[in-house]
N, C-alpha and C. Protein backbone atom coordinates (compact mmCIF):
# COMPACT_ATOMS: atom_id res chain seq x y z
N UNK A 1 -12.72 23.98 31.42
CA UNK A 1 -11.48 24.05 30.66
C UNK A 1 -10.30 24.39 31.57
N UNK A 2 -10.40 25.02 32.56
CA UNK A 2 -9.41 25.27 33.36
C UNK A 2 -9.24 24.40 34.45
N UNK A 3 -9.60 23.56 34.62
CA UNK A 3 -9.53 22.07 35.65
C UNK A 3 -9.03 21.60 34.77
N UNK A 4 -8.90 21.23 33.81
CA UNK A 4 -8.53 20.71 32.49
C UNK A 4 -7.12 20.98 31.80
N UNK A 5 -7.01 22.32 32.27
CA UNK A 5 -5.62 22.84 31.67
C UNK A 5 -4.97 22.63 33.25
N UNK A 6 -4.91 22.70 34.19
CA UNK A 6 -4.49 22.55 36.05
C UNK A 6 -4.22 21.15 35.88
N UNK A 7 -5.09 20.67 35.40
CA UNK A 7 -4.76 19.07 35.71
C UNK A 7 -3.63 18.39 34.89
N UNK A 8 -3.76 19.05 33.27
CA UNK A 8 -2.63 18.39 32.43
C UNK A 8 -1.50 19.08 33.15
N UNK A 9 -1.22 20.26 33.56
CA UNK A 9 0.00 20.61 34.08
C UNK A 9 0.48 20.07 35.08
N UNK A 10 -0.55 19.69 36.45
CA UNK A 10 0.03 18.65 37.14
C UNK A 10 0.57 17.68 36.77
N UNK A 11 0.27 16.23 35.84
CA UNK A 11 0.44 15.65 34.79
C UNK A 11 1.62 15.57 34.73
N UNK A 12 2.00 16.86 34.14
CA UNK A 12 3.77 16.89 33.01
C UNK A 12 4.69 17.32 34.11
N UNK A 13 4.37 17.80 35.62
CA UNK A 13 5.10 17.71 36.36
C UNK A 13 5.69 17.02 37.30
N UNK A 14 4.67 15.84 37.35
CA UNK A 14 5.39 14.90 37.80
C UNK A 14 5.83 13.70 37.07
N UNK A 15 5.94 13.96 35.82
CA UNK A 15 6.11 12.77 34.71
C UNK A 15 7.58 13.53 33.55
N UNK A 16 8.49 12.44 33.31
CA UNK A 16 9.41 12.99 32.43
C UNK A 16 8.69 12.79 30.93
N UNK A 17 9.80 13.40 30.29
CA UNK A 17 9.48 13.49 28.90
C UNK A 17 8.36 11.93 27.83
N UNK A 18 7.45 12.12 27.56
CA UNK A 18 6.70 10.55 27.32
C UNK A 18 6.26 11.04 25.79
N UNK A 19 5.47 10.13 25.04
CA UNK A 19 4.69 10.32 24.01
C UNK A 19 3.57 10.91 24.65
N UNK A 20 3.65 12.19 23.74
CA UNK A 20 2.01 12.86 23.66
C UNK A 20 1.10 12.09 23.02
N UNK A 21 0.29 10.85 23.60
CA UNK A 21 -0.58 10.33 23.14
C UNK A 21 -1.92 11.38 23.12
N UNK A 22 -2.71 10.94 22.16
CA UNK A 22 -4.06 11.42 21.43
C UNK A 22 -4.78 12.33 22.20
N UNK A 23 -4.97 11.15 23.57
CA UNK A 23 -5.99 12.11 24.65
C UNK A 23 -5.31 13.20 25.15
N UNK A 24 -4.09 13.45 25.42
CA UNK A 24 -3.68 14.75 25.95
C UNK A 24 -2.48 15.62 25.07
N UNK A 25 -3.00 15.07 23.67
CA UNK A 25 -2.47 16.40 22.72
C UNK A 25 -3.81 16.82 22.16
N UNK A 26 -4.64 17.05 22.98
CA UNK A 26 -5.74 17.96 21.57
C UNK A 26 -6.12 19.00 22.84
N UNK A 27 -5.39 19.25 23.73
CA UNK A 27 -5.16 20.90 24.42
C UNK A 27 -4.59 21.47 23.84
N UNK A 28 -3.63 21.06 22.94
CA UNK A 28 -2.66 22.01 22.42
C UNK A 28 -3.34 23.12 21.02
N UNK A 29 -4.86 22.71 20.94
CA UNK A 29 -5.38 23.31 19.49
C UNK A 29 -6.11 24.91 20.67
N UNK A 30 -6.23 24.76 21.69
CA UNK A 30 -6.92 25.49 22.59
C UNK A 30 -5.27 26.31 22.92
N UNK A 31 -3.84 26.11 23.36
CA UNK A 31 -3.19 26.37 24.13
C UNK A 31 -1.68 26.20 23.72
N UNK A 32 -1.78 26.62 22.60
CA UNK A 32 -0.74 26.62 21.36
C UNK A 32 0.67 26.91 21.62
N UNK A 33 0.62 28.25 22.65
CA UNK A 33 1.89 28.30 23.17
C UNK A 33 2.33 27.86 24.63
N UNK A 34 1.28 27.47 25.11
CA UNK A 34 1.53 26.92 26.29
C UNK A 34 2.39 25.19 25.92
N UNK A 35 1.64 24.73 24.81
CA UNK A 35 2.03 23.41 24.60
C UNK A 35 2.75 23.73 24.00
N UNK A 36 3.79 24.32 22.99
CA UNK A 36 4.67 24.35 22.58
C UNK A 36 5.97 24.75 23.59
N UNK A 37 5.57 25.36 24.92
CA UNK A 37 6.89 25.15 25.17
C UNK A 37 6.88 24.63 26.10
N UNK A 38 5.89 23.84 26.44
CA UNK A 38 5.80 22.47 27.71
C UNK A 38 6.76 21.17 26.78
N UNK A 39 6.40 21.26 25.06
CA UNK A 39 7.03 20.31 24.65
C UNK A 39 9.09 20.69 24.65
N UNK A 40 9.20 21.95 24.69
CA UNK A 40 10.68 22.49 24.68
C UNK A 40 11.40 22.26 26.26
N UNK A 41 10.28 22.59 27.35
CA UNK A 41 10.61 21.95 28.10
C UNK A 41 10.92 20.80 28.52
N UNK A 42 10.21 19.61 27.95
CA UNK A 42 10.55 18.27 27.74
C UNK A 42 11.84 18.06 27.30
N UNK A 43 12.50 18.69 26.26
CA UNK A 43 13.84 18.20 25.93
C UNK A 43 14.72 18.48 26.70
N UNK A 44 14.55 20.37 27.49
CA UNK A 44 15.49 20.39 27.98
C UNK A 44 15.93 19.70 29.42
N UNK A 45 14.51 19.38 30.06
CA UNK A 45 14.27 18.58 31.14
C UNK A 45 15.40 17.55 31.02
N UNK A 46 15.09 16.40 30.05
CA UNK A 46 15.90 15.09 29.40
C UNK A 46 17.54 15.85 29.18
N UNK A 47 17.73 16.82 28.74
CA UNK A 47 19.01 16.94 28.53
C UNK A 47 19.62 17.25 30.10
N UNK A 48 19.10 18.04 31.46
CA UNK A 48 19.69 18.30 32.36
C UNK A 48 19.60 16.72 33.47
N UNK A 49 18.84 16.11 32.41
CA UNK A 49 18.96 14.42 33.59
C UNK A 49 19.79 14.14 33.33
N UNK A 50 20.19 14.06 31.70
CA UNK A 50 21.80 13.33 31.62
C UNK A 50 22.88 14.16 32.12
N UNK A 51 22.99 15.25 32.08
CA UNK A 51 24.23 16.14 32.69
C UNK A 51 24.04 15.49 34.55
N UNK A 52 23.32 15.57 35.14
CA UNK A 52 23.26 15.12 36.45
C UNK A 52 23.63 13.30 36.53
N UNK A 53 22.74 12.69 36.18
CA UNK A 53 23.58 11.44 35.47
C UNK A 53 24.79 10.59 35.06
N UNK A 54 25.49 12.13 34.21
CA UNK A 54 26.66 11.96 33.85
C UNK A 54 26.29 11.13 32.41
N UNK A 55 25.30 11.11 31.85
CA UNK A 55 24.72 10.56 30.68
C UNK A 55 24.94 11.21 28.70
N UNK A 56 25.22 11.06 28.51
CA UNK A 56 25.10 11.84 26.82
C UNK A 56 23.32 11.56 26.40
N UNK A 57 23.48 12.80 25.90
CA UNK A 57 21.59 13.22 25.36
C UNK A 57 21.89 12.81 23.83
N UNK A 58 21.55 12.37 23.08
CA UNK A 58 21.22 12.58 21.69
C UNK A 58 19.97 13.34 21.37
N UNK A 59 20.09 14.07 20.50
CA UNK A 59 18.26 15.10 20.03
C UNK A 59 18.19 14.81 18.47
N UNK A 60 17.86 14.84 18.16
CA UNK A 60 17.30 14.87 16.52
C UNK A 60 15.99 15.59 16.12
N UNK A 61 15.76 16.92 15.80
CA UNK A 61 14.57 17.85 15.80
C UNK A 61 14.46 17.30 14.12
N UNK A 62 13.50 16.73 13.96
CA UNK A 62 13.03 16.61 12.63
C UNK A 62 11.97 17.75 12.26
N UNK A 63 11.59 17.78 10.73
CA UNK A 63 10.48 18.73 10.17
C UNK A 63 10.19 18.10 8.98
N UNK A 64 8.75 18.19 8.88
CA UNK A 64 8.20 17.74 8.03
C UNK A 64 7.33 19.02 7.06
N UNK A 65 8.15 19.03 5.53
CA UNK A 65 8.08 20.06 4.66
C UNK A 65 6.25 20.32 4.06
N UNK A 66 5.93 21.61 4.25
CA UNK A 66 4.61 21.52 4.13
C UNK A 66 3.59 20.43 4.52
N UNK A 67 3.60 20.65 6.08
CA UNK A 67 2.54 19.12 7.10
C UNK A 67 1.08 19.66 6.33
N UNK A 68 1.06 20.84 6.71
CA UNK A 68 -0.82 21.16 6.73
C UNK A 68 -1.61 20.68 5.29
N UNK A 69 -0.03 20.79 4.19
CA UNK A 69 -1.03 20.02 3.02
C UNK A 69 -0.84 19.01 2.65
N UNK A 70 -0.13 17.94 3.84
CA UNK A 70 -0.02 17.23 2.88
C UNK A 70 -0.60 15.92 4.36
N UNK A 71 -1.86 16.68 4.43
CA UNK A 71 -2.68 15.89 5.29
C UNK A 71 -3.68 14.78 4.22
N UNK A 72 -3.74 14.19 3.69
CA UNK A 72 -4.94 13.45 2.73
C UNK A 72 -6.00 13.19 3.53
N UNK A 73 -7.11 13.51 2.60
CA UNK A 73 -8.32 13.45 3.52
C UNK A 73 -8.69 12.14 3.47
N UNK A 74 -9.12 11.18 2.59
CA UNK A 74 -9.14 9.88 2.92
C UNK A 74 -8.57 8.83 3.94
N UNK A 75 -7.25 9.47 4.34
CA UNK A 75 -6.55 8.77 5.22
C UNK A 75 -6.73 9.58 6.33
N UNK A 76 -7.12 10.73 6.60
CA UNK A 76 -7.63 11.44 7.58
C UNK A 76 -9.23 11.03 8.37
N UNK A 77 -9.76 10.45 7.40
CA UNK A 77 -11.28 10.38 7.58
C UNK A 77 -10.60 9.04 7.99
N UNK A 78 -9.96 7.60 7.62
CA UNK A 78 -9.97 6.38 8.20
C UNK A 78 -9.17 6.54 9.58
N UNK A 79 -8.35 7.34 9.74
CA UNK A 79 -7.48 7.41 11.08
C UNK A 79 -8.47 8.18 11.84
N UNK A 80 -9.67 8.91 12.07
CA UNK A 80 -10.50 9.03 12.55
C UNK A 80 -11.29 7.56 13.44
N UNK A 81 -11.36 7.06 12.11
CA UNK A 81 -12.68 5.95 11.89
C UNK A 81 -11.88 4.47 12.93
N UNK A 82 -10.79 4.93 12.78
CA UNK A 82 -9.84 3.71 13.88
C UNK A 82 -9.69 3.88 14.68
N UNK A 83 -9.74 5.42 14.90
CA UNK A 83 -9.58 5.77 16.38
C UNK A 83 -10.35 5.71 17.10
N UNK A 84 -12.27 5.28 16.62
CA UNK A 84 -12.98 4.94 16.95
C UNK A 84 -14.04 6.33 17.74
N UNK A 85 -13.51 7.24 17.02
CA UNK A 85 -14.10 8.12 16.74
C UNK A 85 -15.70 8.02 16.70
N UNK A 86 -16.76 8.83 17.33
CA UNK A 86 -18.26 8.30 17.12
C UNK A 86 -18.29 8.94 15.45
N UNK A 87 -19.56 8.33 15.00
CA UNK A 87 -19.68 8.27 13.45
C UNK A 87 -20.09 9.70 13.42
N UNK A 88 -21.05 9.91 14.59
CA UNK A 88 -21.30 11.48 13.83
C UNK A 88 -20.56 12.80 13.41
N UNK A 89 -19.18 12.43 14.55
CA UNK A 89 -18.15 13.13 14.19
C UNK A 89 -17.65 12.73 13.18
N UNK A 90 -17.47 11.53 12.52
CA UNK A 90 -16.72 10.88 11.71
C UNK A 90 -17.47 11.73 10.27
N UNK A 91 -18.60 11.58 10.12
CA UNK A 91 -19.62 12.26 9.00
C UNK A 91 -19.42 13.91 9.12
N UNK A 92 -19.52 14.44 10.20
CA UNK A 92 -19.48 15.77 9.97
C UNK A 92 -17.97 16.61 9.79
N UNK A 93 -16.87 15.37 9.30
CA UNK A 93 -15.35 16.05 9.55
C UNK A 93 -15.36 15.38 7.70
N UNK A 94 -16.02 14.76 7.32
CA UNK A 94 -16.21 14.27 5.97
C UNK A 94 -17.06 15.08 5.30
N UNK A 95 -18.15 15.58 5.99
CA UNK A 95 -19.16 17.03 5.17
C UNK A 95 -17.68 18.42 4.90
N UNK A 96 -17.05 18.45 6.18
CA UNK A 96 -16.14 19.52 6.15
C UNK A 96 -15.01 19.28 5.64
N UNK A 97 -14.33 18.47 4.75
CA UNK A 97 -13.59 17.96 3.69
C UNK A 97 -14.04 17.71 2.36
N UNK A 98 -15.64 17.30 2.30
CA UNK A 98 -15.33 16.75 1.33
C UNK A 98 -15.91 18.03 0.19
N UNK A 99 -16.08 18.53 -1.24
CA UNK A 99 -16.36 19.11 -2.17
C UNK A 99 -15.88 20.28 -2.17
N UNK A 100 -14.31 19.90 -1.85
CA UNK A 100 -13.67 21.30 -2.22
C UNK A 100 -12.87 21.28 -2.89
N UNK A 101 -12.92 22.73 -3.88
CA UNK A 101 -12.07 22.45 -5.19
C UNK A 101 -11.11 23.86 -5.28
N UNK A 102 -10.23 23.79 -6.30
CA UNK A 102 -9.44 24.72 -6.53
C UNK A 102 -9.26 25.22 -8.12
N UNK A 103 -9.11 26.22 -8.53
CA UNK A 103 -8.54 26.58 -9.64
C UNK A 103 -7.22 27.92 -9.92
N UNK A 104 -6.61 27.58 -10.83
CA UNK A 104 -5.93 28.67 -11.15
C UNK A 104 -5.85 29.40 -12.05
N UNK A 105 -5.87 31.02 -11.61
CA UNK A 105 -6.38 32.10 -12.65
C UNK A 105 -5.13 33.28 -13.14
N UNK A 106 -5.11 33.42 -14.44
CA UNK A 106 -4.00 34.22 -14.55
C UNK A 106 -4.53 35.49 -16.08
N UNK A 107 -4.82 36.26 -15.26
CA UNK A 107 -4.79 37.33 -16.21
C UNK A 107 -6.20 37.07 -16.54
N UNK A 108 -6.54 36.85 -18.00
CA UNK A 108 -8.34 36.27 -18.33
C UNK A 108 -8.12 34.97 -18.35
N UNK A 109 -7.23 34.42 -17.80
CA UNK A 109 -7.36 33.07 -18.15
C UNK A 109 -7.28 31.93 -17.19
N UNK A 110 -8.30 30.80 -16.63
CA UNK A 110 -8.66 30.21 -15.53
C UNK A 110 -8.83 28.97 -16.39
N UNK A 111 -7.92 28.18 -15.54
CA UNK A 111 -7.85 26.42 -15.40
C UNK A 111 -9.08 26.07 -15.26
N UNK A 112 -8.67 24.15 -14.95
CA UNK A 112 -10.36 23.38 -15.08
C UNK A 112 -10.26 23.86 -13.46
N UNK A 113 -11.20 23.69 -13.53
CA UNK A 113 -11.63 22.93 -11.38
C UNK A 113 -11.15 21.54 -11.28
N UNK A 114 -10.29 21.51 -10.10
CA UNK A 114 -10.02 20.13 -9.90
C UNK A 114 -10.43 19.84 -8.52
N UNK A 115 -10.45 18.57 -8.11
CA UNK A 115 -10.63 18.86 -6.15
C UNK A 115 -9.70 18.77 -5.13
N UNK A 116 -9.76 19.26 -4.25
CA UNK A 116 -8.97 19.19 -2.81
C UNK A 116 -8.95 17.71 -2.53
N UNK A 117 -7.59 17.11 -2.48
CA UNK A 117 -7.25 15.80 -2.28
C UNK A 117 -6.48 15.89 -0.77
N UNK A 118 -6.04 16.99 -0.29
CA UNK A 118 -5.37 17.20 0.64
C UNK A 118 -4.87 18.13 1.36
N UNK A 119 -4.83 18.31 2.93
CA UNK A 119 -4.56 19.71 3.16
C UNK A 119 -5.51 19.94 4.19
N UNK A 120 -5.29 20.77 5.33
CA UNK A 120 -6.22 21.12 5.99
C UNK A 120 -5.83 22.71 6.72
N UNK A 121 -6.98 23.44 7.02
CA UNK A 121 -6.45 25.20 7.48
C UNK A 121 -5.20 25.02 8.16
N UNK A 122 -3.90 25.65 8.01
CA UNK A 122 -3.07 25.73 8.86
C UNK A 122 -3.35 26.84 10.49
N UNK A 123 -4.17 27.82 9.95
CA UNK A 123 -4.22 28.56 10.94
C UNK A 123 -5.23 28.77 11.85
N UNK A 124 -6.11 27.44 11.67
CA UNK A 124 -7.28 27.15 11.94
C UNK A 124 -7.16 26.86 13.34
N UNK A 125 -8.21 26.65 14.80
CA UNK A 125 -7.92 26.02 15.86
C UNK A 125 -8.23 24.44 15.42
N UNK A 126 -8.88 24.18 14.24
CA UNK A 126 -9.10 22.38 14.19
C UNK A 126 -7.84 21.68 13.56
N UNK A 127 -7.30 23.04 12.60
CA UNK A 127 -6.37 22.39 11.98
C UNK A 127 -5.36 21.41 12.56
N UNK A 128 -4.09 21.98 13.94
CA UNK A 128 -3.59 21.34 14.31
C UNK A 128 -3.94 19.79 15.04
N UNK A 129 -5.37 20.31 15.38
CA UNK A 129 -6.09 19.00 15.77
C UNK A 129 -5.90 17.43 15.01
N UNK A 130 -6.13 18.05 13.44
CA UNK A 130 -6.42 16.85 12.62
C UNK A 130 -5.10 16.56 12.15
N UNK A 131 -4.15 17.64 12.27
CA UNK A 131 -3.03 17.31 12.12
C UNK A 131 -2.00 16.14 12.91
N UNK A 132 -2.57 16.11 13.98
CA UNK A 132 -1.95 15.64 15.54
C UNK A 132 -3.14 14.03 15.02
N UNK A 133 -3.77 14.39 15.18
CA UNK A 133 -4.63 12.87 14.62
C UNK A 133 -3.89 11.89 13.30
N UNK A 134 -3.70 12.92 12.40
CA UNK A 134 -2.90 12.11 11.34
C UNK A 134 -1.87 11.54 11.32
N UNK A 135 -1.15 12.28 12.04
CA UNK A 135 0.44 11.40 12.70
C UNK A 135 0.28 11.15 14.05
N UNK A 136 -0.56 10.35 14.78
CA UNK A 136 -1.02 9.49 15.78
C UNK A 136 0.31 8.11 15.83
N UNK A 137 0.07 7.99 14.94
CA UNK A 137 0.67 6.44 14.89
C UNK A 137 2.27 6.43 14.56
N UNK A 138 3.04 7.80 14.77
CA UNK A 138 4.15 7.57 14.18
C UNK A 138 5.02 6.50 15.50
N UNK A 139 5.65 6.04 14.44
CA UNK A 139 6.44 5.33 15.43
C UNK A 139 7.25 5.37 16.29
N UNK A 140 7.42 4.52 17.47
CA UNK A 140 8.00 5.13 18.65
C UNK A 140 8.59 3.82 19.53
N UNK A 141 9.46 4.11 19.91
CA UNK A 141 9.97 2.88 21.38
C UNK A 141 10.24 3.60 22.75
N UNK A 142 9.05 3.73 23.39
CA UNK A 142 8.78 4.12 24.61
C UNK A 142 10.32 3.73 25.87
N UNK A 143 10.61 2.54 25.31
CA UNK A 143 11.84 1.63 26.06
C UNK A 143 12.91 2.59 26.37
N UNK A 144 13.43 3.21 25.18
CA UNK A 144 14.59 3.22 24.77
C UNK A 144 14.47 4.56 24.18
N UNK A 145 13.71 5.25 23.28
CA UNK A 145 13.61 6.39 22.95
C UNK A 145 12.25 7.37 22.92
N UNK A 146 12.54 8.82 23.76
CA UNK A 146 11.75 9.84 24.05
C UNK A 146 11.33 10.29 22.49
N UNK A 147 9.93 10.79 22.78
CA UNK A 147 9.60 11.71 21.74
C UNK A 147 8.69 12.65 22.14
N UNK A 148 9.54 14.47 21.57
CA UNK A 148 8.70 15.37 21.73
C UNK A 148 7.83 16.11 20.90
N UNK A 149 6.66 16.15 20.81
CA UNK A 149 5.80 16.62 19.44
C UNK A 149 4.68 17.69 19.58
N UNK A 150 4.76 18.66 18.49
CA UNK A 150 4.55 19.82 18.62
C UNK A 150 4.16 19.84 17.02
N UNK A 151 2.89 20.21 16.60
CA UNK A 151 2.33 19.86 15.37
C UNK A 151 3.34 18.92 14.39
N UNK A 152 3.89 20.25 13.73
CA UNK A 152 4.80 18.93 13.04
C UNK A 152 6.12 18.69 13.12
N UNK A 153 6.73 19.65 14.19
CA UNK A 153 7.75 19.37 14.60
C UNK A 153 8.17 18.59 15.62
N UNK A 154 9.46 17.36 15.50
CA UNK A 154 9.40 15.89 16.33
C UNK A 154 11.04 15.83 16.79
N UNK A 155 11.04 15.69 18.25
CA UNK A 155 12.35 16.27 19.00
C UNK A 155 12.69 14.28 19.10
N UNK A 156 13.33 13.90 18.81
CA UNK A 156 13.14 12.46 19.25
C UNK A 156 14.80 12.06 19.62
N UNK A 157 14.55 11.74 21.34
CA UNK A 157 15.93 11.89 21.90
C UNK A 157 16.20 10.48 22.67
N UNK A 158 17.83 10.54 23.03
CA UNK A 158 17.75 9.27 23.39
C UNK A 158 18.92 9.05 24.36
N UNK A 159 19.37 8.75 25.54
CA UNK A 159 19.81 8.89 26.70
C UNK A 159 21.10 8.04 26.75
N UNK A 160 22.22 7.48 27.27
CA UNK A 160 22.92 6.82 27.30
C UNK A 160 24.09 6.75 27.96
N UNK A 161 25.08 6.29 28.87
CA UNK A 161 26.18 6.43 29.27
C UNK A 161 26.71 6.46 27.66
N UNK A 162 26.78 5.70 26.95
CA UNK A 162 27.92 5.76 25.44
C UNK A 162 27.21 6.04 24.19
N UNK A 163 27.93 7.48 23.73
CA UNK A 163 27.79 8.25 22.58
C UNK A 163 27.25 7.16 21.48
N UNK A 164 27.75 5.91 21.09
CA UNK A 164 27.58 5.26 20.06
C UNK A 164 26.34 4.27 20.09
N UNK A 165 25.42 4.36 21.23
CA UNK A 165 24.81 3.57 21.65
C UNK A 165 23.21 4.22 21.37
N UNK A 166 24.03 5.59 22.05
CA UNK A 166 23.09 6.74 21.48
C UNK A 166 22.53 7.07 20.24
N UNK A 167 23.72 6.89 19.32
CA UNK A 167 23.63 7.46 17.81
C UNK A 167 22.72 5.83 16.87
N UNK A 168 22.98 5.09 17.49
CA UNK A 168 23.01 3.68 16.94
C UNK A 168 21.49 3.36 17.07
N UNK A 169 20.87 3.91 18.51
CA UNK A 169 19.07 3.74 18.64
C UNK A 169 18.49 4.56 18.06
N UNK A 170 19.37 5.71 18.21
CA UNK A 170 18.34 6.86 16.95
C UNK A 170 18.35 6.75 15.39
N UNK A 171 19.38 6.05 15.35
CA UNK A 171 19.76 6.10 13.74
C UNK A 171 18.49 5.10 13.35
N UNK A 172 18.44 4.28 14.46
CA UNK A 172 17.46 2.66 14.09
C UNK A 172 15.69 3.25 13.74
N UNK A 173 15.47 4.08 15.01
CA UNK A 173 13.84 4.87 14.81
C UNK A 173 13.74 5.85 14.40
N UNK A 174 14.98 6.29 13.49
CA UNK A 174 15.05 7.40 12.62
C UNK A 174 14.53 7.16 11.39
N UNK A 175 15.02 5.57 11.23
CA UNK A 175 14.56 5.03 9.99
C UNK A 175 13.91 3.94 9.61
N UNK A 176 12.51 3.90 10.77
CA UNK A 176 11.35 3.71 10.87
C UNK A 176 10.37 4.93 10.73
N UNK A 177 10.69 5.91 11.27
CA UNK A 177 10.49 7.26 10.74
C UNK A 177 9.97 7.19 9.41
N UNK A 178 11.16 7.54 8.65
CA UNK A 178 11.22 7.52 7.49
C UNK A 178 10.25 6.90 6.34
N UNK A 179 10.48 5.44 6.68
CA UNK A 179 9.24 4.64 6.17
C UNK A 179 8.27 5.34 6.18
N UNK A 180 7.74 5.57 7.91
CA UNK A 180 6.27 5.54 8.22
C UNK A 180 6.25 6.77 7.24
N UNK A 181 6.95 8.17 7.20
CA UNK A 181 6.73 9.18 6.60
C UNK A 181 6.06 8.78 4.70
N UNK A 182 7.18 8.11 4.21
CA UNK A 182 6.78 7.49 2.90
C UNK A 182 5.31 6.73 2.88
N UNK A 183 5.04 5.78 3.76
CA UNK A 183 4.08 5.53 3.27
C UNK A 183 3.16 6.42 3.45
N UNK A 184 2.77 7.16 4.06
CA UNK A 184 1.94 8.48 4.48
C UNK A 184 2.08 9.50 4.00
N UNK A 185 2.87 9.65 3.02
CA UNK A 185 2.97 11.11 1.82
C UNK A 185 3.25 11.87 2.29
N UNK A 186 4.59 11.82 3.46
CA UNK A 186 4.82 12.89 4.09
C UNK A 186 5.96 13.01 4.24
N UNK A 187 6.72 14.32 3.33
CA UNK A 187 7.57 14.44 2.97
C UNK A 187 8.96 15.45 4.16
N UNK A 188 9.64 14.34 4.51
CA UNK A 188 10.93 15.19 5.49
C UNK A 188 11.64 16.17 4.65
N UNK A 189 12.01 17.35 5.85
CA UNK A 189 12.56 18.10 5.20
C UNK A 189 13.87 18.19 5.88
N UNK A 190 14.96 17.93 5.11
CA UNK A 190 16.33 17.52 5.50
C UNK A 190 16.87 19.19 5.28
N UNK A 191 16.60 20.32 5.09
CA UNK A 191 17.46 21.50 5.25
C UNK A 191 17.34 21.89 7.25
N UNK A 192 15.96 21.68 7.58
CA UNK A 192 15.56 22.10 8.66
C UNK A 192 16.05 20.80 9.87
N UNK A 193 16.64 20.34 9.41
CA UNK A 193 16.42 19.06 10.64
C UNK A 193 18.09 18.89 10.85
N UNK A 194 18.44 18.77 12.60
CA UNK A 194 19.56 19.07 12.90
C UNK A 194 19.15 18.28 13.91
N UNK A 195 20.91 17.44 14.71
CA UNK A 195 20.79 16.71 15.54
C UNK A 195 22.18 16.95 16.44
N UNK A 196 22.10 17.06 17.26
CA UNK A 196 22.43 17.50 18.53
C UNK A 196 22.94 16.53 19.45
N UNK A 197 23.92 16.99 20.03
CA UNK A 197 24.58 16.12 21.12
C UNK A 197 24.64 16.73 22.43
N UNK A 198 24.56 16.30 23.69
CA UNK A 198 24.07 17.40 24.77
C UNK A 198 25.20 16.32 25.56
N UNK A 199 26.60 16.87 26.49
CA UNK A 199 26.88 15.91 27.24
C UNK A 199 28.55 16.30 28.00
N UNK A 200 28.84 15.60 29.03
CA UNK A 200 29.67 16.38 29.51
C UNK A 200 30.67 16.25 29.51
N UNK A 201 31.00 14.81 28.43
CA UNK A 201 32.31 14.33 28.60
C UNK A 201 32.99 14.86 27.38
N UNK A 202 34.24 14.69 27.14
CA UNK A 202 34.63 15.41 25.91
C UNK A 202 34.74 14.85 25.19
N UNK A 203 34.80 15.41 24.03
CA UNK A 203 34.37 15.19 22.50
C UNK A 203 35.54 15.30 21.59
N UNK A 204 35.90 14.06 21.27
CA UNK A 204 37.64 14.33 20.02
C UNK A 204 37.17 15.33 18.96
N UNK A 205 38.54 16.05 18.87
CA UNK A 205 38.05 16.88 17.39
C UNK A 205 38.89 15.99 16.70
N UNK A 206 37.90 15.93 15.03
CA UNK A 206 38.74 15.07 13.74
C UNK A 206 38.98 16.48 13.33
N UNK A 207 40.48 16.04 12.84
CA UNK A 207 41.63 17.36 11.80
C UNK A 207 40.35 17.31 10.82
């Protein structure tokens, strides 16, 4: 494990900000705060290239409102099964999902049983795992726009000599985003999500 953790750090030091693909985000269920602020470092990395540059940063920190439950296990168990996952893991992450139920009790008085359709431990070490598996596939343009990801929080930035060029690519995979979030039952949370301008040239104020 520690050749393992030496080696990803070599890795992110000689490489700028990239997609945390699959194989080297599931350290982060082992190394929680180490990867959380290797991913903070990533932005700020990207923001001091453009100041040297002479570049404008765009950031957009999105959040996604209650991630841990609103993992579905069916679509958890097939994004496994695509990822090509061996079956025995595939079966034993389906024994550990599947026949769980809930009820609610108030005073002498208790609901039907219904079942767990969704959701996985938040404070679990697998949790973030399956979490990071489930949004695998969010969308991304490697080309043109960075993304930094940290369970369910998504830094997604974008570089440019001109402010409008900036705002104009993010606005575009902001709302591919979006989609992908909808079809995946995963609901943005627009109080928490703020977007940012990092840059050195000046900025008109509107009266």
């Amino acid at each position: 494990m520690e050749w393992v953790r030496d080696r990803k750090w070599r890795e992110y030091q000689t490489q700028d900000v990239r997609y945390m693909t699959l194989s080297n985000r599931t350290s982060r269920c082992w190394y929680p705060t180490t990867e959380k602020f290797k991913q903070l470092l990533c932005v700020a990395r990207r923001d001091c290239h453009g100041f040297n540059t002479n570049k404008s940063t765009g950031v957009v920190f999105l959040d996604v409102a209650k991630p841990f439950d609103r993992v579905w296990h069916r679509r958890l168990i097939y994004k496994h099964t695509k990822l090509k996952f061996s079956s025995y893991l595939v079966n034993l992450l389906t024994s550990y999902l599947e026949e769980r139920t809930f009820h609610v009790a108030m005073r002498e008085e208790c609901s039907t049983v219904r079942p767990v359709l969704a959701g996985v431990p938040q404070g679990s070490i697998l949790g973030p795992f399956l979490y990071n598996t489930f949004t695998n596939y969010i969308p991304k343009d490697l080309k043109k726009t960075d993304l930094a990801l940290y369970a369910d929080d998504v830094a997604v930035i974008y570089q440019s000599f001109s402010k409008k060029e900036a705002a104009k690519n993010l606005e575009a995979l902001l709302s591919k985003i979006s989609g992908w979030y909808r079809d995946w039952q995963l609901n943005h949370n627009s109080s928490k999500t703020t977007a940012t301008l990092f840059t050195r040239k000046q900025i008109k104020k509107h009266p």
